[in-house]
C-alpha atoms as a PDB file:
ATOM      1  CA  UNK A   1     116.219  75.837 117.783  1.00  0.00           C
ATOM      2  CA  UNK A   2     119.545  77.393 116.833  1.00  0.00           C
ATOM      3  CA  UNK A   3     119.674  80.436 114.656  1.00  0.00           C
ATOM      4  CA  UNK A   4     123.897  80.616 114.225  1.00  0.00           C
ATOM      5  CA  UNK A   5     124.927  80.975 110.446  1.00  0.00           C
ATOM      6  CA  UNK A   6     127.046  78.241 109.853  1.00  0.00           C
ATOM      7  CA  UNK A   7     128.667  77.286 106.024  1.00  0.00           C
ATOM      8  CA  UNK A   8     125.827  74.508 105.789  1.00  0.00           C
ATOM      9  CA  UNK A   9     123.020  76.318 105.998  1.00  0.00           C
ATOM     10  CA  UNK A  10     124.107  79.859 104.450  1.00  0.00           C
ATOM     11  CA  UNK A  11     121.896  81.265 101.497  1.00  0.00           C
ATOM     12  CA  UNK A  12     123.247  84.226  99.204  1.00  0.00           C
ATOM     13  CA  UNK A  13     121.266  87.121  99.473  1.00  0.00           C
ATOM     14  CA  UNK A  14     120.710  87.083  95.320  1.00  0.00           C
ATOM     15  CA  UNK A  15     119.570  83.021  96.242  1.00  0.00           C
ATOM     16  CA  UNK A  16     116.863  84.125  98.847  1.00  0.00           C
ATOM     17  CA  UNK A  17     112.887  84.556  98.256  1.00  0.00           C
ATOM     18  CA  UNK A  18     112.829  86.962 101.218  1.00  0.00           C
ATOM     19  CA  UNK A  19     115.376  89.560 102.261  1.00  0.00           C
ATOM     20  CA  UNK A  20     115.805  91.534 105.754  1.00  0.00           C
ATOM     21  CA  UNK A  21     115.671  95.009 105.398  1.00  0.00           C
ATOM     22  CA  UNK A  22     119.189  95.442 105.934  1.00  0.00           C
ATOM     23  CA  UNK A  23     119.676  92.853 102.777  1.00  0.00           C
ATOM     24  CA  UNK A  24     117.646  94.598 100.717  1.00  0.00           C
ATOM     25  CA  UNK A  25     119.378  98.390 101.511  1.00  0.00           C
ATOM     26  CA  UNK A  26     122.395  96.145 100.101  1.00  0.00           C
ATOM     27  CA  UNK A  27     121.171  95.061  97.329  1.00  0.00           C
ATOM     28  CA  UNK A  28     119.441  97.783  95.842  1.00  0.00           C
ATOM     29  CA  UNK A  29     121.514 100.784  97.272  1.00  0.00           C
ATOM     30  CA  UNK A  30     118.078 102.167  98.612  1.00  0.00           C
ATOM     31  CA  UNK A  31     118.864 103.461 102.526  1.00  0.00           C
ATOM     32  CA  UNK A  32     117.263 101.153 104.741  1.00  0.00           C
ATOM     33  CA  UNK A  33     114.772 104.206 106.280  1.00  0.00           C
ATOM     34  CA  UNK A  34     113.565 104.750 102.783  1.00  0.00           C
ATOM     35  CA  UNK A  35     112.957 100.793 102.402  1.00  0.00           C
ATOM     36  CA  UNK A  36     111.012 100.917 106.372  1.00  0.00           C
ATOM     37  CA  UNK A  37     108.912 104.306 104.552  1.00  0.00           C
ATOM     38  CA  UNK A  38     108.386 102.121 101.393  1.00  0.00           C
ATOM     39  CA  UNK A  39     107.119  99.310 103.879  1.00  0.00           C
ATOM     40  CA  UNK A  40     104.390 101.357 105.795  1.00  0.00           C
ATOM     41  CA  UNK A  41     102.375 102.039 102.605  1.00  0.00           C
ATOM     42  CA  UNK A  42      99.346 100.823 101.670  1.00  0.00           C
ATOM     43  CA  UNK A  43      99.349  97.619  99.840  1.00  0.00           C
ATOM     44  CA  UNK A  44     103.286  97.539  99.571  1.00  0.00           C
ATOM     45  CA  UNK A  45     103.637  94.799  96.911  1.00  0.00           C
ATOM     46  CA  UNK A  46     106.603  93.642  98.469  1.00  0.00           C
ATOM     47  CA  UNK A  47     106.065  93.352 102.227  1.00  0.00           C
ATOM     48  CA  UNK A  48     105.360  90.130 103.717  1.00  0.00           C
ATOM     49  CA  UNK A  49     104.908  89.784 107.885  1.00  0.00           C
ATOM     50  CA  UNK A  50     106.103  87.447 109.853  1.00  0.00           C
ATOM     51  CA  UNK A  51     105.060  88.150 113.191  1.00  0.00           C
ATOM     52  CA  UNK A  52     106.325  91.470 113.930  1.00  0.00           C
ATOM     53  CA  UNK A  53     108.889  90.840 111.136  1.00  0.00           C
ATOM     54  CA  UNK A  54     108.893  92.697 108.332  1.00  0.00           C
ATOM     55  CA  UNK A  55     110.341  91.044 105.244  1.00  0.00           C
ATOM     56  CA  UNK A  56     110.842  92.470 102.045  1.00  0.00           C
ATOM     57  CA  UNK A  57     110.166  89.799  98.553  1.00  0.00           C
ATOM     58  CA  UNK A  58     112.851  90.205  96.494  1.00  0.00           C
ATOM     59  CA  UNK A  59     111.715  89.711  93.353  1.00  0.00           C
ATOM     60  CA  UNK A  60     108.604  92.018  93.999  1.00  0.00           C
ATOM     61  CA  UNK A  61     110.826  94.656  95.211  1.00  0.00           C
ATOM     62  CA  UNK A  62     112.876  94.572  91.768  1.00  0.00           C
ATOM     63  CA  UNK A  63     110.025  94.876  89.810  1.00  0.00           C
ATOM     64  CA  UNK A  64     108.844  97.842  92.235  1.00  0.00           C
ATOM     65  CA  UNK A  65     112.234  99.548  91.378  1.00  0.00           C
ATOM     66  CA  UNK A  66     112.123  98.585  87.452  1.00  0.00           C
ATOM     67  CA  UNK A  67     108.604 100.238  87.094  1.00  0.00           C
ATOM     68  CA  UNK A  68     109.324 103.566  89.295  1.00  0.00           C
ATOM     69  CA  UNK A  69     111.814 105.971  87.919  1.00  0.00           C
ATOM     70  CA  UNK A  70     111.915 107.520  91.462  1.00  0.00           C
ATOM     71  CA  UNK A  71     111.231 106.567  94.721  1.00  0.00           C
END
């Protein structure tokens, strides 16, 4: 299976149900070591696994930021 980016099968980041880490530092202008620290807690409401893969859920991860006035 081939993993290249091409034009057809590109997704926005605002488009996707689950974002890299990376993605998310972008999108939220949280540094990605804070997003990892967020990650390892217990019961993060926004981390799903895949494999070794740690994903974050976008729309879980708003709400996380909307309901904590600091992180």
């Amino acid at each position: 299976m081939d993993s290249t980016i091409t034009k057809d099968n590109y997704v926005p980041v605002a488009d996707k149900i689950a974002l890299t880490i990376p993605e998310a530092a972008a999108l939220s202008n949280i540094g990605q070591n804070k997003i990892s620290s967020l990650l390892r807690l217990p019961n993060c409401p926004f981390l799903i696994c895949v494999g070794a893969k740690r994903l974050v859920k976008r729309k879980e991860f708003e709400r996380f930021i909307s309901d904590h006035l600091e992180i």
